[in-house]
Structure formats: C-alpha cells, structure tokens
C-alpha atoms as a PDB file:
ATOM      1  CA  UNK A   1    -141.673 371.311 158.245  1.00  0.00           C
ATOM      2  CA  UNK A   2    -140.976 372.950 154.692  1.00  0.00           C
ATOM      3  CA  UNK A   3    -138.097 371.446 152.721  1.00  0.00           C
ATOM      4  CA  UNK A   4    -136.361 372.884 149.338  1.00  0.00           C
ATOM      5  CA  UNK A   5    -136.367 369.854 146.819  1.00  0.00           C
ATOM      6  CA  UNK A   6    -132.877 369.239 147.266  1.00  0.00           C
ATOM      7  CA  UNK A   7    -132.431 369.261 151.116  1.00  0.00           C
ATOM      8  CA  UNK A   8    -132.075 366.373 152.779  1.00  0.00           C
ATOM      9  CA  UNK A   9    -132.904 366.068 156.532  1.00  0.00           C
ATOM     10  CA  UNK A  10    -130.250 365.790 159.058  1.00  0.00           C
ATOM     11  CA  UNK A  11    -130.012 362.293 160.538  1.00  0.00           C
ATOM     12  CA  UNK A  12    -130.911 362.250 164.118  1.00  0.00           C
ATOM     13  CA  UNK A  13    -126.936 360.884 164.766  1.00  0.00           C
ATOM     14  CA  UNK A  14    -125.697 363.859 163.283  1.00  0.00           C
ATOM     15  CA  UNK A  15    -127.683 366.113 166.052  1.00  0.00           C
ATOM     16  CA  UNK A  16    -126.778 364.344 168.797  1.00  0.00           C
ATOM     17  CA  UNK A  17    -123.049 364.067 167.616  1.00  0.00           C
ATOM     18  CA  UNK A  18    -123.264 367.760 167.784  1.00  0.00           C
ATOM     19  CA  UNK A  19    -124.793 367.847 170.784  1.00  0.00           C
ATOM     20  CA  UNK A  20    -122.457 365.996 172.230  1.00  0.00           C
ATOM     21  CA  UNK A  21    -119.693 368.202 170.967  1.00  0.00           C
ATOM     22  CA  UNK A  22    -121.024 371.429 171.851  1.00  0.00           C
ATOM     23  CA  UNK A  23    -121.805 369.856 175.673  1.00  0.00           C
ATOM     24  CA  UNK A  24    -118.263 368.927 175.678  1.00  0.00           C
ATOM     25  CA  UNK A  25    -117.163 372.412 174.431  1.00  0.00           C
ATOM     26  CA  UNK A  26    -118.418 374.564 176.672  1.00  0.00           C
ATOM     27  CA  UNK A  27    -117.323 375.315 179.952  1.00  0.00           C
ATOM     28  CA  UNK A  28    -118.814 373.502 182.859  1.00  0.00           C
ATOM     29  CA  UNK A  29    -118.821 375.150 186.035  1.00  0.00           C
ATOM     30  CA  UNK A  30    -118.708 374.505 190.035  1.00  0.00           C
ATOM     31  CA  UNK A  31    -121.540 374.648 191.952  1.00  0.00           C
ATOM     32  CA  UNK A  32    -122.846 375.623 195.504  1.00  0.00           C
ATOM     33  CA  UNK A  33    -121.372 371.931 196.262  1.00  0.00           C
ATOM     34  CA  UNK A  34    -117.631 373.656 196.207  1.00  0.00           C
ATOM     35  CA  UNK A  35    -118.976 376.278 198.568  1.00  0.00           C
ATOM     36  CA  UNK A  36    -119.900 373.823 201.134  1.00  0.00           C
ATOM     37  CA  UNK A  37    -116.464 372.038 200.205  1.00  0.00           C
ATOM     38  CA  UNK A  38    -114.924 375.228 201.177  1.00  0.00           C
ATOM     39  CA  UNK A  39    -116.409 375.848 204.385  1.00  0.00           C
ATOM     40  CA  UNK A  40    -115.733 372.354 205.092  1.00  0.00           C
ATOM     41  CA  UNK A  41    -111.962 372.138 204.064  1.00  0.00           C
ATOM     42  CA  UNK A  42    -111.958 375.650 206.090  1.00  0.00           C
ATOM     43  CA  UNK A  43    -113.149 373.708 209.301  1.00  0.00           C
ATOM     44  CA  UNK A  44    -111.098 371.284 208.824  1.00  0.00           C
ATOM     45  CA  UNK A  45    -108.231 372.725 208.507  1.00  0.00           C
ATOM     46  CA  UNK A  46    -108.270 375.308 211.489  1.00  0.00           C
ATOM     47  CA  UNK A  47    -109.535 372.350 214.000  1.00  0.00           C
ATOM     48  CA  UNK A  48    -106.050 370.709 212.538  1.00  0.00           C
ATOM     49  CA  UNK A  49    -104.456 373.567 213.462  1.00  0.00           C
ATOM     50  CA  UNK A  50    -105.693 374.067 217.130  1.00  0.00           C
ATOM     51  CA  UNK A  51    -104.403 370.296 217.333  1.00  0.00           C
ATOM     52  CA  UNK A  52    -101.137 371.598 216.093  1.00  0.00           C
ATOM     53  CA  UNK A  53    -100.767 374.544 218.259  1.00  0.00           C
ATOM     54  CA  UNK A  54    -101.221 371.552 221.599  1.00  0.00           C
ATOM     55  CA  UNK A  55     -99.208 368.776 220.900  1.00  0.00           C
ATOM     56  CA  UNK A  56     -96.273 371.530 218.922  1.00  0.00           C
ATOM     57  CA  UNK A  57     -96.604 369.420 215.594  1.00  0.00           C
ATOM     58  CA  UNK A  58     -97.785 370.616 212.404  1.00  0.00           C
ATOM     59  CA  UNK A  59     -96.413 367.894 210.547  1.00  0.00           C
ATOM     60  CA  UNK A  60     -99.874 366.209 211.048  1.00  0.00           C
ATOM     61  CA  UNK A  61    -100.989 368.014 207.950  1.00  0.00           C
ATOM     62  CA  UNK A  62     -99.684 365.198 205.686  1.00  0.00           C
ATOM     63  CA  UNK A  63    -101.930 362.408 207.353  1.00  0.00           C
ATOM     64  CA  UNK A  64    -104.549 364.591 206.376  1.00  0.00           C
ATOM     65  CA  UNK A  65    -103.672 365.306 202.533  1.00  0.00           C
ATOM     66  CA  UNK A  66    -105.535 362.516 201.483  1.00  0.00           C
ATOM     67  CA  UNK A  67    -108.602 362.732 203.858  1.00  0.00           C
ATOM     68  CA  UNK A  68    -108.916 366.461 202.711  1.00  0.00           C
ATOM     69  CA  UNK A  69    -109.610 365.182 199.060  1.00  0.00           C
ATOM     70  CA  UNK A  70    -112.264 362.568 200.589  1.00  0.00           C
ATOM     71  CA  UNK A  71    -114.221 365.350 202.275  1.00  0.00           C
ATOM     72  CA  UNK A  72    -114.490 367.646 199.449  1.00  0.00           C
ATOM     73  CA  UNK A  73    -115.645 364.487 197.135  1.00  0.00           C
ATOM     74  CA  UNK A  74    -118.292 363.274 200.229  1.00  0.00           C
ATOM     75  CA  UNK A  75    -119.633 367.102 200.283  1.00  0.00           C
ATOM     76  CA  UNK A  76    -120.198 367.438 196.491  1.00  0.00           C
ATOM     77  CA  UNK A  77    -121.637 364.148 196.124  1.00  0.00           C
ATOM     78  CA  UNK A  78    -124.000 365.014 199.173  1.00  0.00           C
ATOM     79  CA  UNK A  79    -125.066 368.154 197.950  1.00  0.00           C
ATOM     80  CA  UNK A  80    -124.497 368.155 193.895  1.00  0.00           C
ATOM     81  CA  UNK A  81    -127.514 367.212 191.166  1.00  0.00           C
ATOM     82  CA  UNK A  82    -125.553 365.418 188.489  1.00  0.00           C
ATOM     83  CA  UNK A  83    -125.476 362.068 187.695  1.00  0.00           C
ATOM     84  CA  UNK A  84    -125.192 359.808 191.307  1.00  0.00           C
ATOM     85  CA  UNK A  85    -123.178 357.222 189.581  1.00  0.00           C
ATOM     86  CA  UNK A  86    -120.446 359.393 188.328  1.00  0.00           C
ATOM     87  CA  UNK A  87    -119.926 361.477 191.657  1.00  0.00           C
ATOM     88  CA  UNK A  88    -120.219 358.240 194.013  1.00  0.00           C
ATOM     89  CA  UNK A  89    -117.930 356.544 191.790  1.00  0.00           C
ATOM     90  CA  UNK A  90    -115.506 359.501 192.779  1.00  0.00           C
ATOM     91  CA  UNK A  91    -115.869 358.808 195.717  1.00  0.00           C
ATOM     92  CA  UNK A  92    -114.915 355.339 196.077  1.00  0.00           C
ATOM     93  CA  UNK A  93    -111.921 356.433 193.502  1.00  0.00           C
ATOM     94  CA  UNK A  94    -110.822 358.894 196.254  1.00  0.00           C
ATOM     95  CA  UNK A  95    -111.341 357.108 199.253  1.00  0.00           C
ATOM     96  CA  UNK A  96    -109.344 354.019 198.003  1.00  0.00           C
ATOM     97  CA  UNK A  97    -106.682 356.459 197.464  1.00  0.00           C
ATOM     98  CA  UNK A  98    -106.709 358.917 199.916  1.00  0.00           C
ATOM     99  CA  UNK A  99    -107.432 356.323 203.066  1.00  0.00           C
ATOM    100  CA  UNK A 100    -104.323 354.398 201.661  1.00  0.00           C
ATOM    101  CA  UNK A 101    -102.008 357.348 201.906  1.00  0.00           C
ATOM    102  CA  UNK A 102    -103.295 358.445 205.439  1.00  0.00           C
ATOM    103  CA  UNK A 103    -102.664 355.004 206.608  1.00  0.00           C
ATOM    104  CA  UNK A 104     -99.562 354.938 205.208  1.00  0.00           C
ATOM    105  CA  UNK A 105     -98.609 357.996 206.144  1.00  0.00           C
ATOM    106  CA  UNK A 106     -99.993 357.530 209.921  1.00  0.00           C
ATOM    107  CA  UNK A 107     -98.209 354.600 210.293  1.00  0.00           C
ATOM    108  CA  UNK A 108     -94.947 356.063 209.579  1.00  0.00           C
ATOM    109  CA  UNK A 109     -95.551 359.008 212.056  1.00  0.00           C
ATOM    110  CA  UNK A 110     -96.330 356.539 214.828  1.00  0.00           C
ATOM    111  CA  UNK A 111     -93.228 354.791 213.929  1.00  0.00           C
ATOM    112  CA  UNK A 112     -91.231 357.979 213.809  1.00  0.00           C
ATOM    113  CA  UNK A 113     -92.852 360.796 216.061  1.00  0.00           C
ATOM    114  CA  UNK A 114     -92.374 363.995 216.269  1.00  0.00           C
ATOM    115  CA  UNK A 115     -91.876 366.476 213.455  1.00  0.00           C
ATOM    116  CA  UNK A 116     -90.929 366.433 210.258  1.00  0.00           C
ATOM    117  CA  UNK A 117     -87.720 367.981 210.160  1.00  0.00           C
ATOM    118  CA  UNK A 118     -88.656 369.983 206.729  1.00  0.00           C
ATOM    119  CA  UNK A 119     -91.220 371.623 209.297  1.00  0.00           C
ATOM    120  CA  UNK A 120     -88.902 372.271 212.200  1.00  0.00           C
ATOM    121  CA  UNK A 121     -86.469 374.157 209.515  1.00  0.00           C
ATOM    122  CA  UNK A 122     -89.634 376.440 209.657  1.00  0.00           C
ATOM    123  CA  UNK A 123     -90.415 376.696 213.093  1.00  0.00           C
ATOM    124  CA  UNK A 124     -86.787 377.522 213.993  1.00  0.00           C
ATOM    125  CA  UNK A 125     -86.887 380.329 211.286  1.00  0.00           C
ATOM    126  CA  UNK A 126     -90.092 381.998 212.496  1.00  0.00           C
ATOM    127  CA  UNK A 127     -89.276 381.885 215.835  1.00  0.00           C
ATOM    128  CA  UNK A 128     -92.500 383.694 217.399  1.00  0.00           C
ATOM    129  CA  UNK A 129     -94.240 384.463 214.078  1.00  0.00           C
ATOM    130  CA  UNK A 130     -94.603 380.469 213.346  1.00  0.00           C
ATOM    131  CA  UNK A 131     -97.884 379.867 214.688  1.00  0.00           C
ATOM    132  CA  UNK A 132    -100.065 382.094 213.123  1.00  0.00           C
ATOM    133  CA  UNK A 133     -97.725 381.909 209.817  1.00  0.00           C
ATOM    134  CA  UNK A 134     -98.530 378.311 210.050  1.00  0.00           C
ATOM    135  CA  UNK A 135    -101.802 378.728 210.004  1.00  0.00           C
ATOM    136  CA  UNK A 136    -102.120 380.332 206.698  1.00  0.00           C
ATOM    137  CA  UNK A 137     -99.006 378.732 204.974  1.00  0.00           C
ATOM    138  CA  UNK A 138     -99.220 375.511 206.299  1.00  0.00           C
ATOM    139  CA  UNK A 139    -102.870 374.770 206.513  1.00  0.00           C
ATOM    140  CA  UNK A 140    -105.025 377.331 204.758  1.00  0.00           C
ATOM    141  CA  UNK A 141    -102.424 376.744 201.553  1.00  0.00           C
ATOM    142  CA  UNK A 142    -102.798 372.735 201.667  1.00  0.00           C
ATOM    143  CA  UNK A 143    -106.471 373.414 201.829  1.00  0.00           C
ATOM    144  CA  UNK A 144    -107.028 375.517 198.936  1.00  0.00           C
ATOM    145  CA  UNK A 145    -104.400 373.476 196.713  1.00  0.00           C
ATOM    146  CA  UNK A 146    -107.025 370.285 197.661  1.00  0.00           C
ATOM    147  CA  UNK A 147    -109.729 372.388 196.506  1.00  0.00           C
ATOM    148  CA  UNK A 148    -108.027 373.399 193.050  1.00  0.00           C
ATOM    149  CA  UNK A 149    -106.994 369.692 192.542  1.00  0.00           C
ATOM    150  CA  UNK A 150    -110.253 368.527 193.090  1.00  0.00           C
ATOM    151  CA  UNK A 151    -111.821 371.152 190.499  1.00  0.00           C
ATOM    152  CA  UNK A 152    -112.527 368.175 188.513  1.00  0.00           C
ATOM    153  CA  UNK A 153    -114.732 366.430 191.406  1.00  0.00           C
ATOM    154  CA  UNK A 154    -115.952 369.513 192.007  1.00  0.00           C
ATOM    155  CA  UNK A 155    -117.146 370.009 188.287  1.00  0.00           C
ATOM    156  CA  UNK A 156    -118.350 366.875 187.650  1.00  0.00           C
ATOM    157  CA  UNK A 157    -120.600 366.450 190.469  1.00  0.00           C
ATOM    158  CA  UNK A 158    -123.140 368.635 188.445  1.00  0.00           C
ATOM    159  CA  UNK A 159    -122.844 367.277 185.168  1.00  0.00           C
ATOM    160  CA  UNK A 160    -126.066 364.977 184.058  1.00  0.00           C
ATOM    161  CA  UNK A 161    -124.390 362.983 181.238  1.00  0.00           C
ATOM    162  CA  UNK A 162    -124.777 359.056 181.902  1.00  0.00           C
ATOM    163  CA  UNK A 163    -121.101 356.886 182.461  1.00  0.00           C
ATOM    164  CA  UNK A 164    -120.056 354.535 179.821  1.00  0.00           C
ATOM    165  CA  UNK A 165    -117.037 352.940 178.112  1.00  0.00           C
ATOM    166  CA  UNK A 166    -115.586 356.081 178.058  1.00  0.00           C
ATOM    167  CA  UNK A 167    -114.528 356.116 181.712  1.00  0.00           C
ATOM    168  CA  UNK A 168    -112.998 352.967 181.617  1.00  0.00           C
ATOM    169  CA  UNK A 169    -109.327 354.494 180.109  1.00  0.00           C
ATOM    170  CA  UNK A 170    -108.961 356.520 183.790  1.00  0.00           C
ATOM    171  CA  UNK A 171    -110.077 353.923 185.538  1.00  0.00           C
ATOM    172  CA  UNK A 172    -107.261 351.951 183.995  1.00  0.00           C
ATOM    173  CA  UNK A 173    -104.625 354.655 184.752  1.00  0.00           C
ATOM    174  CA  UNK A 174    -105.880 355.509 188.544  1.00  0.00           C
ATOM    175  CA  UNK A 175    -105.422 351.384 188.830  1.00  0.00           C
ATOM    176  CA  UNK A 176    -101.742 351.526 187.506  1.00  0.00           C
ATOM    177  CA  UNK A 177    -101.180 354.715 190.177  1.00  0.00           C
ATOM    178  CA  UNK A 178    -102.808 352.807 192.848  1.00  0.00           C
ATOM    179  CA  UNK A 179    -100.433 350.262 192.316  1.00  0.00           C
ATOM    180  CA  UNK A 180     -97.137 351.711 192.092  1.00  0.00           C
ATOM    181  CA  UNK A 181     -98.025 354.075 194.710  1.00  0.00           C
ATOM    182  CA  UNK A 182     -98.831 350.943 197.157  1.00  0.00           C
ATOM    183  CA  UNK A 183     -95.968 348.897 196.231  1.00  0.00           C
ATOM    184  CA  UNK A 184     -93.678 351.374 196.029  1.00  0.00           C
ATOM    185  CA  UNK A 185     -94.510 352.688 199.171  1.00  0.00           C
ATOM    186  CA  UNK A 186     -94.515 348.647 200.874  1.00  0.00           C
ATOM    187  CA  UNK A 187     -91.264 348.142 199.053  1.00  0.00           C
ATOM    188  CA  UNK A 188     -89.355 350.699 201.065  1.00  0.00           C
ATOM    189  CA  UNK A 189     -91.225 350.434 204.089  1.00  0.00           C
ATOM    190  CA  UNK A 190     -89.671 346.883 203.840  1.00  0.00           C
ATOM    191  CA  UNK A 191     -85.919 348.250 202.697  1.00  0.00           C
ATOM    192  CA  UNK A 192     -86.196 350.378 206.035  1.00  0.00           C
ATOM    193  CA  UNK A 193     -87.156 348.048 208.172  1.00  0.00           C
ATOM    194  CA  UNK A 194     -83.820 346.119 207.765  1.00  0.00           C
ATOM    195  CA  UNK A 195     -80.804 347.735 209.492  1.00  0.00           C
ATOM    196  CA  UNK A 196     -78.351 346.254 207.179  1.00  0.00           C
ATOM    197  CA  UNK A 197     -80.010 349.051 205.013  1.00  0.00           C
ATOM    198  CA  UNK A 198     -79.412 351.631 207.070  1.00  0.00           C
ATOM    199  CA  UNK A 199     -78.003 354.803 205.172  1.00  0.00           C
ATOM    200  CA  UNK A 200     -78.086 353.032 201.842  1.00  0.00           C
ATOM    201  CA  UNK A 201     -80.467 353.972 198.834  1.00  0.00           C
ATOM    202  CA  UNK A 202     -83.491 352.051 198.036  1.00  0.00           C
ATOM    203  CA  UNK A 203     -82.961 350.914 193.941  1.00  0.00           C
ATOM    204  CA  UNK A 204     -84.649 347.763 194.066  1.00  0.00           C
ATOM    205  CA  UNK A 205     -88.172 346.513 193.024  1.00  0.00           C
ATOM    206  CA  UNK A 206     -90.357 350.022 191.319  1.00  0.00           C
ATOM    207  CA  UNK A 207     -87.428 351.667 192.559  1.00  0.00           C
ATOM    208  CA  UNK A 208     -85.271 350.516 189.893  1.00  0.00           C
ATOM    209  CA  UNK A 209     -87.536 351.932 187.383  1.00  0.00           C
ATOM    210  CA  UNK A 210     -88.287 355.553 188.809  1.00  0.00           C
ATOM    211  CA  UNK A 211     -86.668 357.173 191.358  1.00  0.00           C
ATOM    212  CA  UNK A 212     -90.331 358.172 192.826  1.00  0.00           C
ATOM    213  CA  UNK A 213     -92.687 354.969 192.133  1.00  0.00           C
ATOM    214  CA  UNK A 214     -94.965 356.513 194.526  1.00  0.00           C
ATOM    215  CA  UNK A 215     -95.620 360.115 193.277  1.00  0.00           C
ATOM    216  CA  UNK A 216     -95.909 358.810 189.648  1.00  0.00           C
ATOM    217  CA  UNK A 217     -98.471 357.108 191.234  1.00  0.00           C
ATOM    218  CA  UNK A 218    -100.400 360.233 192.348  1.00  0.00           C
ATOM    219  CA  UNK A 219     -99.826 361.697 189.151  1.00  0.00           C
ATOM    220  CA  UNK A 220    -101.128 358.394 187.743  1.00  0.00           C
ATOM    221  CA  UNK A 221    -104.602 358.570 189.982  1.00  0.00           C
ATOM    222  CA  UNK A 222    -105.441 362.592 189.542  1.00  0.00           C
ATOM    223  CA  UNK A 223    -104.859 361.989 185.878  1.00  0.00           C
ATOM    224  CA  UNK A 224    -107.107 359.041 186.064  1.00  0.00           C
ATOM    225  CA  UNK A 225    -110.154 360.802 187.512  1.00  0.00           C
ATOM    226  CA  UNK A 226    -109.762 363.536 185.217  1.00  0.00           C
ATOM    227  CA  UNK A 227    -110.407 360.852 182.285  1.00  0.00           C
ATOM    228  CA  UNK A 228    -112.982 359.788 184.294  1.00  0.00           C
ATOM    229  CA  UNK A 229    -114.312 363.590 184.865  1.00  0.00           C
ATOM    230  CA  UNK A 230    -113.790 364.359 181.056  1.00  0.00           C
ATOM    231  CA  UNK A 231    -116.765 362.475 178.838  1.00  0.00           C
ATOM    232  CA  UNK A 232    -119.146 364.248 181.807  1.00  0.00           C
ATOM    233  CA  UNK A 233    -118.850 367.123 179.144  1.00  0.00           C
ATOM    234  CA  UNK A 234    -117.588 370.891 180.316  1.00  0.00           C
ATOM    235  CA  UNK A 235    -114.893 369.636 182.154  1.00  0.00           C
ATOM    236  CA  UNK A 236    -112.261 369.512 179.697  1.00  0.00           C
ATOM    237  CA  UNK A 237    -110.544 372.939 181.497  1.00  0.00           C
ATOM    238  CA  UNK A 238    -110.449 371.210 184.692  1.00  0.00           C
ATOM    239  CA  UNK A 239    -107.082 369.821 183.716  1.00  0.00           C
ATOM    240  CA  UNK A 240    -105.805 372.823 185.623  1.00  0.00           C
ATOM    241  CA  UNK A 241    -106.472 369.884 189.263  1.00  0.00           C
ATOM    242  CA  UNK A 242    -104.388 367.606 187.487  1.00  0.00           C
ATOM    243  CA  UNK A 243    -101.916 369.521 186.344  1.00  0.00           C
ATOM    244  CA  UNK A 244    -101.380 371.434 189.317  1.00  0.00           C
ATOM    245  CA  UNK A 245    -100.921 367.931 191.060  1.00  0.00           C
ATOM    246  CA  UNK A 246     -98.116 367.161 188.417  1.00  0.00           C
ATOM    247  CA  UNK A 247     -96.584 370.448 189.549  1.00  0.00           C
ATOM    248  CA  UNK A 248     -96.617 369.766 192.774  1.00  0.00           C
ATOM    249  CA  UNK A 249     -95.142 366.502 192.462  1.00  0.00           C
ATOM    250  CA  UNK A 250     -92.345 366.990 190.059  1.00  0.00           C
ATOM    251  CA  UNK A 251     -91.165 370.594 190.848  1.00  0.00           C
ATOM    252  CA  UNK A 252     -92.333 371.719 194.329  1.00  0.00           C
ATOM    253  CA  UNK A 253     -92.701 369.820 197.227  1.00  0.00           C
ATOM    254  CA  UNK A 254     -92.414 366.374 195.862  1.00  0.00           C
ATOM    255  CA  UNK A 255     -89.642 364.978 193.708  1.00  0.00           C
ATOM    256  CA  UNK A 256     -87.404 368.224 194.126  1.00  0.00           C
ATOM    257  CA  UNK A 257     -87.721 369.154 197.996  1.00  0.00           C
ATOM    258  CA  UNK A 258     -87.280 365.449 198.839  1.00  0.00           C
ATOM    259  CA  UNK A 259     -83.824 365.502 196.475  1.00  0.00           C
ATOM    260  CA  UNK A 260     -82.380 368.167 197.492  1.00  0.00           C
ATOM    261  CA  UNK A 261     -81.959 366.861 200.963  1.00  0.00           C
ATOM    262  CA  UNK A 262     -81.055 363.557 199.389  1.00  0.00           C
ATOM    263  CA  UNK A 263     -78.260 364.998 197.770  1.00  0.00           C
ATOM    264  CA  UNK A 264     -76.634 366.215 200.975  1.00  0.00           C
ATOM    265  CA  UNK A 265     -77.144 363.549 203.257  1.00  0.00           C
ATOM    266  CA  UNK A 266     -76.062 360.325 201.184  1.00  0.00           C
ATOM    267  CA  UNK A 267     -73.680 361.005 198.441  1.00  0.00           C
ATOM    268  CA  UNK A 268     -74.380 357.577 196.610  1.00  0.00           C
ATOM    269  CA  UNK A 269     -77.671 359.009 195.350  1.00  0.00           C
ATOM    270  CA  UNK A 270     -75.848 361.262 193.188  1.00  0.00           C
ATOM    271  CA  UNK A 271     -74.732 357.663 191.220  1.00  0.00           C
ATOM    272  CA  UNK A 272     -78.408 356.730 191.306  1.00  0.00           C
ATOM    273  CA  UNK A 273     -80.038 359.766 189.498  1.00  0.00           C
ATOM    274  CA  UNK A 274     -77.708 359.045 186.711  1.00  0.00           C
ATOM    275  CA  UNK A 275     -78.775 355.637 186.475  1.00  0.00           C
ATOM    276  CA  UNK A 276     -82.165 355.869 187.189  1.00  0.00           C
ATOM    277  CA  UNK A 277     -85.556 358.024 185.590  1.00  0.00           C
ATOM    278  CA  UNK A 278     -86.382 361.029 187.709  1.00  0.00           C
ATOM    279  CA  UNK A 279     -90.156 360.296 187.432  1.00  0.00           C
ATOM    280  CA  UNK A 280     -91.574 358.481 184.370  1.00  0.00           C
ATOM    281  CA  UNK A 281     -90.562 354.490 184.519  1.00  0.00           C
ATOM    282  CA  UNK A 282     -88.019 353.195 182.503  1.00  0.00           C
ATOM    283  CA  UNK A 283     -84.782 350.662 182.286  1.00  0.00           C
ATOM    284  CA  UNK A 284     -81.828 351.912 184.291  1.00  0.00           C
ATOM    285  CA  UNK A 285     -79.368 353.102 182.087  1.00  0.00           C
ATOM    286  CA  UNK A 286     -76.634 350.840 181.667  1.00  0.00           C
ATOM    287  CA  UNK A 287     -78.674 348.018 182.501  1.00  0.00           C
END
C-alpha cells in the first residue's frame, strides 16, 4: 500500500472501534423468525379464544401473557442465524419470567374462578357483539402488543456479535425485577390469605416502598433484556418493546386501571398513595 511521508497507519483498534460503532449504528432488522412468531402468536391466540367462547371466560388471556412471550422467544431461537448463545440465553431469561407469572397467575384463577370482573364490565356492554369483539380486542390486541414488546428478541435473534461483559448490567436489572415481582407478588398472596386482612390495604414488606412492587418488576425484566439485546449491535431502536411495556404498565392497563377501581372500593387507599411511590421504590413519606 502507498503512504505519503507523513501518514501514519491506522491502528487495527481504531478499525474495529469503528466497526463496532457503525454495527451499533445502524438499524438491525427482524427476520423471517418474527413471521413464524406471528403465525404462531396468531394460532395461539384464536385456539385461546375457541376455549373462551366454551367455558364463557376470556379472562384466561392473562395466564397466557407470559407464555405468549416464551413462544415468540422459542420460535426465533428455532428458526433465527445469530449467535445461539445470545438467543437461548433469551430464552431462559423469558421462561424464568414468563412461567413465574402464569403460575402465579393460574394459581390465583383456580383460587378465584370465574371472570375477571374488568372483563365482565365488557361482556355486559357488548351484549351480542362481545364474542367476536373479543376476539380482536381481547386476543388479537394482547398478541400483537407481545410481538412489539418482544421486538428486541425478535431483533436480536439475528445478530452475530459474540456476548460478553456487556450483558451482564441487564442481567443485573432483569434479577432485581425478578425479585420484586416474586416477592411482591408472595407478599400479598400471603396478606390475602389472612381474613383479619380482609378489605384492608396491603403496605407492608415491597409494598411499603412502591405501591406496585410487582409491575416495577416487569418494567425491571423488559428493560433488562433490552441491555442484554443492546451490545448485539442494531438494536438500539428496539427500545420501542420496552418502552411500550413501561406504557402499559404505568398508564394503561397496569398501575392506572388497577387504581381506579381501588379508589372506589376502599377509601383508605386514598391515605396510601400519599404516603407511598406510585411506581419507582422509595421511603414512605413521613416515615
């Protein structure tokens, strides 16, 4: 190669920090992966449905929230290129997580059957209509809100880049999401259980800290794998799963559907927003 007298060749660590920054700069995209994850989810979904339409329950959709996420991460790692490490390590994130929640979750519907009364405000109000509303409100809307909150997953399943230290930070934070999402959900499956409790507010344990221990948690997780997603390079923009998760959580049907009612039906909860962070952990105030 020619060189000028005064130029000086660029040190091989200088390319590849380049490299590195250009890979991470440039938009990554889905794959034929999130096509099968589609038609899968799509399955899914309208099988869940049928089920519905027997036993008159569509509440049954929220055992499945979390086994919708494990599908879409078991199809992309089946079918995707990139590196196996990364996408089965997705995986086992998601399974740990979702698998806890549908447990959870299926627990307390065979210790309280029959439906949830947010979804029987529904049915009453589409008298007729609700079955075939339900279909594509209910179930085809959870499904493709899985499938934009897994963009990450999704993404990453075709990136080649190696794993290293850098994944360890959303490991870190889906560990501190697992955990306040599984004790705070033990903690008032305990406060429940006790009738002395009955009609009281739970503000003990996590619940002294946040009034929603266990959706900070999901926030927590889907933040974590998106750390986890992010030095796969490309992915940066799928911060849109995430943060639709966050919205979700905080504004929709999370924190503010589930206040609302609490509001109504037990006036001391009024006294224990004031005291006590809407989402992010903290002291109560005054203590």
């Amino acid at each position: 190669m020619h060189m000028y007298p005064n130029e000086q060749p660029v040190p091989g660590a200088v390319h590849a920090l380049l490299a590195r920054v250009i890979e991470g700069i440039v938009f990554a995209w889905p794959g034929v992966a999130s096509l099968y994850a589609i038609g899968v989810i799509a399955a899914a979904m309208f099988v869940l449905w049928l089920i519905s339409l027997r036993i008159k329950d569509v509440s049954i959709i929220d055992v499945f929230w979390g086994p919708a996420f494990l599908l879409i991460s078991l199809t992309v790692a089946l079918v995707a290129d990139g590196n196996a490490a990364r996408r089965w390590l997705l995986v086992a994130m998601t399974a740990v997580w979702s698998l806890r929640l549908a447990i959870y979750l299926g627990m307390r519907k065979l210790a309280e059957p029959g439906e949830d009364r947010r979804y029987t405000v529904m049915r009453r109000s589409r008298e007729g209509s609700f079955a075939l509303w339900s279909l594509f409100m209910i179930f085809a809307l959870q499904g493709v809100l899985a499938l934009f909150v897994s963009l990450p997953i999704q993404v990453a399943g075709y990136r080649p880049g190696s794993l290293g230290a850098w994944v360890v930070p959303g490991i870190a934070l889906f560990l501190v999401g697992l955990f306040f999402e599984s004790v705070g959900d033990a903690q008032l499956r305990r406060f429940k259980s006790d009738p002395q409790n009955s009609g009281k507010v739970m503000d003990r344990g996590l619940w002294r800290y946040t009034r929603h221990p266990n959706y900070f948690g999901d926030f927590c997780v889907w933040w974590g794998i998106w750390l986890v997603v992010l030095p796969a390079g490309g992915t940066w923009w799928t911060l849109v799963g995430p943060a639709l998760m966050s919205v979700l959580l905080i504004r929709v049907s999370g924190k503010a559907l589930l206040e609302r009612g609490m509001r109504k039906r037990r006036p001391e909860y009024v006294a224990y927003i004031e005291r006590t962070s809407g989402f992010f952990p903290r002291p109560p105030r005054g203590s």
